[in-house]
Protein backbone atom coordinates (compact mmCIF):
# COMPACT_ATOMS: atom_id res chain seq x y z
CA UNK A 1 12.22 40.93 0.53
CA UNK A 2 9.77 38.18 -1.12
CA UNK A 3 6.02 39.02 0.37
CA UNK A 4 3.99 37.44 -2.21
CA UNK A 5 2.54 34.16 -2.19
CA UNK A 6 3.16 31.61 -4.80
CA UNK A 7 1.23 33.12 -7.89
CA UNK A 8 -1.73 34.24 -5.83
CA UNK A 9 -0.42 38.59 -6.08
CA UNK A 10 -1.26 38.54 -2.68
CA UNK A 11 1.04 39.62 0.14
CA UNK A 12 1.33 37.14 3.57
CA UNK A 13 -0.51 39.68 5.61
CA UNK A 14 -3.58 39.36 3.44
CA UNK A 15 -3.65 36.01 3.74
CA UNK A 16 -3.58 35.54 7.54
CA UNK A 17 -6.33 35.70 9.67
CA UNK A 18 -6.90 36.29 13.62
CA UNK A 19 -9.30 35.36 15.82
CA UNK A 20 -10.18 37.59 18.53
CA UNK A 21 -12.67 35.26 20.02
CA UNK A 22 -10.32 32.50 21.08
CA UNK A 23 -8.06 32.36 24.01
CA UNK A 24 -5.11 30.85 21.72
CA UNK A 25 -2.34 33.50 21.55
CA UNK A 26 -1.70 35.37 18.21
CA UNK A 27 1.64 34.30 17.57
CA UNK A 28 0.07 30.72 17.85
CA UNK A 29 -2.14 31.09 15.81
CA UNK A 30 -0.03 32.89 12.96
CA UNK A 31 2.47 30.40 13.81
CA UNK A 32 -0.02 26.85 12.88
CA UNK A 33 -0.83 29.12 9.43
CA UNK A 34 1.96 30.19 8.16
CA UNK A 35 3.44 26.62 8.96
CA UNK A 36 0.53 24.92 7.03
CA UNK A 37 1.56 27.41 3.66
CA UNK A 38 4.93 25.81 4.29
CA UNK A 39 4.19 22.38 4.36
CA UNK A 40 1.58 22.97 1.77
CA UNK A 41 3.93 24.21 -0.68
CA UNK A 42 1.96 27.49 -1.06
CA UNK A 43 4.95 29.41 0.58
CA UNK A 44 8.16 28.30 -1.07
CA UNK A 45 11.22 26.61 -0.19
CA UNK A 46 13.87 29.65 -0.33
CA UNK A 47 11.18 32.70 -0.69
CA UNK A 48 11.63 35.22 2.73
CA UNK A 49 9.09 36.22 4.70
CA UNK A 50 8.42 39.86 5.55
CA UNK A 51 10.74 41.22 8.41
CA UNK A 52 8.91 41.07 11.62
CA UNK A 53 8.22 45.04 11.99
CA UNK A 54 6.94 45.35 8.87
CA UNK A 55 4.14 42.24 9.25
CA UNK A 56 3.60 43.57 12.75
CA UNK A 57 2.42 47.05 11.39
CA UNK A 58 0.66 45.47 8.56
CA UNK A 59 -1.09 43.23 11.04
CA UNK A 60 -1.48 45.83 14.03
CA UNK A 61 0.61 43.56 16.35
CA UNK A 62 3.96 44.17 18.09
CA UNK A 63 6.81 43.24 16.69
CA UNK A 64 7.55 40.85 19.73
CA UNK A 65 4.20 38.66 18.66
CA UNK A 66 5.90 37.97 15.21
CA UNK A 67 9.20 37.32 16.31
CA UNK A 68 8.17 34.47 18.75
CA UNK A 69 5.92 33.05 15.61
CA UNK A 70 8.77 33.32 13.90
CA UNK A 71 11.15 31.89 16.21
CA UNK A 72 8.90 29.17 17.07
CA UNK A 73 8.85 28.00 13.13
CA UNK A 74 12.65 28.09 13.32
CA UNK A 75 13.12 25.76 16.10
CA UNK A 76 10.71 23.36 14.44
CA UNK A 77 12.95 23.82 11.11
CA UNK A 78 11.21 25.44 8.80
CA UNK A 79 12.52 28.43 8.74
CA UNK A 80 16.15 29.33 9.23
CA UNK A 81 17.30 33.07 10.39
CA UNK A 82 20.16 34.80 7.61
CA UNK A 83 20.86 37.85 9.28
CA UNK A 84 19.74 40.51 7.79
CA UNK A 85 18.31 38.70 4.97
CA UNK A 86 15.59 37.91 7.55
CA UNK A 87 14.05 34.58 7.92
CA UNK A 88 14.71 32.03 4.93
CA UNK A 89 11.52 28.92 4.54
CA UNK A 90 13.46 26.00 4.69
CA UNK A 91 10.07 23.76 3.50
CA UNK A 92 8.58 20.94 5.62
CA UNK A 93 10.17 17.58 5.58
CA UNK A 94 10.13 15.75 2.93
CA UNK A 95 6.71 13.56 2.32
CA UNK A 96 7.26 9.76 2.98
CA UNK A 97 5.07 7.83 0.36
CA UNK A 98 5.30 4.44 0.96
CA UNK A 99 3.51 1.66 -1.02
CA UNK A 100 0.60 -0.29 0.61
CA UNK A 101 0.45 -3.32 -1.41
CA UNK A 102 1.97 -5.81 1.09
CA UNK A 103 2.53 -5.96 4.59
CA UNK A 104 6.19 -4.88 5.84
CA UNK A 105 8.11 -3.50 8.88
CA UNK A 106 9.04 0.22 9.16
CA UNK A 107 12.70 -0.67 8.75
CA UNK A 108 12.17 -2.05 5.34
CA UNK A 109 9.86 0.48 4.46
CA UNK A 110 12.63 3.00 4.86
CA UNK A 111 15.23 1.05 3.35
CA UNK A 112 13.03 0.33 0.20
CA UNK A 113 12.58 4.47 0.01
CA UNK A 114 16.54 4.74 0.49
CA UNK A 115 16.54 6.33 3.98
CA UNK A 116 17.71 5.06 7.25
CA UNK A 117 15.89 3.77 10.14
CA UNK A 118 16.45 3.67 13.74
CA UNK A 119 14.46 3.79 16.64
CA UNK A 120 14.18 4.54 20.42
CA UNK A 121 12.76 2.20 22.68
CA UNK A 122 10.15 3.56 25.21
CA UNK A 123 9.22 0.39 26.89
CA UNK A 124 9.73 -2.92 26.38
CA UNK A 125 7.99 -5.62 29.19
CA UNK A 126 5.57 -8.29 29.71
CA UNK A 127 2.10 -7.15 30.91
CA UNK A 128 -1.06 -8.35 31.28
CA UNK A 129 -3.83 -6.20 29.63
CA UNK A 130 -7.52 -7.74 29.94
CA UNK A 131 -8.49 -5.08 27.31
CA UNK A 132 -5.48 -6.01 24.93
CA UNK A 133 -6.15 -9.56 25.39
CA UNK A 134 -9.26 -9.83 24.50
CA UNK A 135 -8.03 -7.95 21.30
CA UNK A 136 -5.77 -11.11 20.80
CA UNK A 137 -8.77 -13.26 21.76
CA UNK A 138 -6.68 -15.01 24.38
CA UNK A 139 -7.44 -15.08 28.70
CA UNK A 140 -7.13 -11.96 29.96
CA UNK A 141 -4.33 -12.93 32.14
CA UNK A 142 -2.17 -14.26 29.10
CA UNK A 143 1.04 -12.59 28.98
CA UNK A 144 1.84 -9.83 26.34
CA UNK A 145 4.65 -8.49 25.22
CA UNK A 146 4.66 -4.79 25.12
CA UNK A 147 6.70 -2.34 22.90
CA UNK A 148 6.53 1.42 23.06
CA UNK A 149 9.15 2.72 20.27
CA UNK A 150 9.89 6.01 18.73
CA UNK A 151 10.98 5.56 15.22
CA UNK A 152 13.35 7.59 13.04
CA UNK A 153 13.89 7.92 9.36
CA UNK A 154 17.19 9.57 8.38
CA UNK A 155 16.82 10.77 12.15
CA UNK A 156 13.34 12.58 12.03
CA UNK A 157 11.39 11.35 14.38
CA UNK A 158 8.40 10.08 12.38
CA UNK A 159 6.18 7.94 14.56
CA UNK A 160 5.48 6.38 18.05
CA UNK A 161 4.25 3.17 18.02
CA UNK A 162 2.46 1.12 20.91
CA UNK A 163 2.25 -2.59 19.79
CA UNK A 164 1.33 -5.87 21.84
CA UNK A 165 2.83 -9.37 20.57
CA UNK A 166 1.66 -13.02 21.59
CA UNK A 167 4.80 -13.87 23.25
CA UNK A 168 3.40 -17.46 23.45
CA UNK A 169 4.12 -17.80 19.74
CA UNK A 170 7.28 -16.12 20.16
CA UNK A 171 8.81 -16.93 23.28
CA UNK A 172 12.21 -15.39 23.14
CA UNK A 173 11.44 -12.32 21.32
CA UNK A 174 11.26 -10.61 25.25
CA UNK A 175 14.94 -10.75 25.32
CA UNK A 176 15.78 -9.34 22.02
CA UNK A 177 17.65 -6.07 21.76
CA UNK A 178 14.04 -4.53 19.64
CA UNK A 179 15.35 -1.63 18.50
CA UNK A 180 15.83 -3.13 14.94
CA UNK A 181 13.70 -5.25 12.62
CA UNK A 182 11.19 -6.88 15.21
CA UNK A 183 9.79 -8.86 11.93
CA UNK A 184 13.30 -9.95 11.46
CA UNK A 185 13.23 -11.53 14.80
CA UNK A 186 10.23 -12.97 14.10
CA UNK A 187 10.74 -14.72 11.26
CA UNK A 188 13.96 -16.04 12.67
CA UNK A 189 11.98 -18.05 14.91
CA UNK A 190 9.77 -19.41 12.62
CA UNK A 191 7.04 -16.85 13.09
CA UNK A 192 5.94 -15.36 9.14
CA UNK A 193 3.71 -13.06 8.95
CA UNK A 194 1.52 -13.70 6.30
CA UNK A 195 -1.23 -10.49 6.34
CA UNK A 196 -2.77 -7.79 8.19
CA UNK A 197 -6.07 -5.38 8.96
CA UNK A 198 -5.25 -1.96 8.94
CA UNK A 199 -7.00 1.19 9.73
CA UNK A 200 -6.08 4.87 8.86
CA UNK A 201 -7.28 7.72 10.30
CA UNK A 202 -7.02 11.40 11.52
CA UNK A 203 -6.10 11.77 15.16
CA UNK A 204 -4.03 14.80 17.23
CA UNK A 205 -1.05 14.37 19.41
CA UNK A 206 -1.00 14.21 23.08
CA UNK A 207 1.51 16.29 24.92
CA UNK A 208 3.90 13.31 24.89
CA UNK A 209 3.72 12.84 21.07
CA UNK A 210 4.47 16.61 20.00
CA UNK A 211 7.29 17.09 22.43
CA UNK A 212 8.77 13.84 20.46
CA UNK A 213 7.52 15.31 16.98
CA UNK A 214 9.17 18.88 17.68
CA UNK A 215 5.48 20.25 17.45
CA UNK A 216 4.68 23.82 19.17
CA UNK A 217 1.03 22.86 19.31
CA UNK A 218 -0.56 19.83 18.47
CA UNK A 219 -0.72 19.37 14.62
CA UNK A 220 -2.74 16.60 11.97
CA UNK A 221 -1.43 13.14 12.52
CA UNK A 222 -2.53 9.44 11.66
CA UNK A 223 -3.00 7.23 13.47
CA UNK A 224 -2.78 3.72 12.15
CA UNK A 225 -3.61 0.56 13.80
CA UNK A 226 -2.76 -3.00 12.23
CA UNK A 227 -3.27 -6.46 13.69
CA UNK A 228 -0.96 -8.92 11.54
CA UNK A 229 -1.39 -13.04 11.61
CA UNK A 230 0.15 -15.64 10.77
CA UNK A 231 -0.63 -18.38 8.15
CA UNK A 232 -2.40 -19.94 10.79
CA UNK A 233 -4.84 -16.96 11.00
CA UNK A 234 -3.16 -16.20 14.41
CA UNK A 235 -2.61 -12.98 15.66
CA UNK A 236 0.73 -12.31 16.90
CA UNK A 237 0.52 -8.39 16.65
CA UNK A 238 -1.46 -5.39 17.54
CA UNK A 239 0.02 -2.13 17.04
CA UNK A 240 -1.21 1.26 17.41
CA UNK A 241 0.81 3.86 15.90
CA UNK A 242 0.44 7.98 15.74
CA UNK A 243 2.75 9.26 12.57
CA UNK A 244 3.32 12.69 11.93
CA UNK A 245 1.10 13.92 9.26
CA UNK A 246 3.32 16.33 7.46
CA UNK A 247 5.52 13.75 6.70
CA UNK A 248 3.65 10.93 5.49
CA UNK A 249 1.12 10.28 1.76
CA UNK A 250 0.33 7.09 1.58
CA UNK A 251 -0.11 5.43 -1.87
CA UNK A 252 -2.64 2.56 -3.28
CA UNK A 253 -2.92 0.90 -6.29
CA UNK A 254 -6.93 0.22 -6.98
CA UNK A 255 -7.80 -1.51 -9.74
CA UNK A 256 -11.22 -2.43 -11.29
């Protein structure tokens, strides 16, 4: 059985580490490490990991505590049990790296990178949000459309996004079926989007977000908000969105 890390000589056992002063179980925490080698690349798609009584003696646990880490990976597919072969990495999923030159919908975004997008919707109804409308710069009892979507690519759940629309500037987008393209919709009635403001940044799941992500314990995300216009400098759309941060690289083009 493969024990030894990607070109480091070193076998898995040496390079995990517990800590006894912290309330997290073991297998957890051997669980969110090995699962970052994975996803890092330092443990390989194919290599097999140790059989779970030999770690456990290496690591003075019982064999139970590896088996539920081990288990645990599984079920969140990156590992996949062969027997007596042991347990097989199956690698992370693979890294969405979408361009960030122009503004564009999910849906196109996927279909420009070849895979296929769907998505589940949450919530979809008219509020009124004093805090969100002052976002939109409009009276805080202005109706708002608001969508709550989980979105898929090639059926991986890869984000859940909470976005508000001007419904004023849209007026029949409410009744839509918005499971699809809700730029598409737009545009059909006359709405363009012509650019947005977007943020990036580090955030962790709630308990909502990793049951939908597959996620043991919470686990790096982004979160991205964007507020898109129209050529009339306009905004018709505020979106917050958490996306699962083994699954997404982001790519710019700077230039001097």
């Amino acid at each position: 059985m493969l024990q030894v890390i990607s070109g480091s000589g070193q076998t898995l056992s040496s390079r995990l580490r517990l800590n006894a002063d912290t309330a997290r179980p073991n297998y957890l925490q051997l669980e969110q490490q090995i699962g970052d080698m994975i996803l890092s690349g330092e443990l390989a798609k194919g290599d097999t990991l140790p059989p779970s009584r030999k770690l456990a003696v290496e690591l003075g646990l019982s064999r139970a505590t590896i088996q539920k880490c081990y288990d645990s990976l599984r079920r969140a597919g990156l590992l996949s049990a062969h027997g007596r072969l042991g347990f097989i990495i199956e690698g992370g999923p693979d890294k969405i790296k979408p361009r960030m030159e122009r503004l564009k919908g999910f849906t196109e975004e996927m279909r420009e990178l070849g895979k296929s997008a769907s998505s589940r919707v949450l919530q979809q109804a008219i509020v009124r949000d004093r805090s969100v409308a002052s976002i939109f710069g409009v009276p805080s009892d202005s109706a708002l459309l608001l969508l709550v979507r989980v979105r898929y690519s090639d059926g991986l759940a890869m984000s859940k996004e909470t976005a508000w629309y001007d419904v004023s500037a849209a007026p029949g987008l409410a009744d839509k079926d918005l499971s699809g393209s809700v730029y598409q919709l737009l545009g059909e009635q006359g709405v363009g989007l012509v650019h947005c403001e977007q943020t990036i940044e580090a955030s962790e799941p709630d308990e909502e977000e990793c049951d939908i992500f597959g996620f043991e314990e919470p686990r790096p995300c982004l979160l991205i908000k964007r507020r898109s216009y129209d050529k009339d400098e306009r905004l018709i759309e505020y979106v917050e969105g958490m996306f699962r941060g083994d699954a997404y690289a982001y790519r710019l083009k700077l230039s001097v």
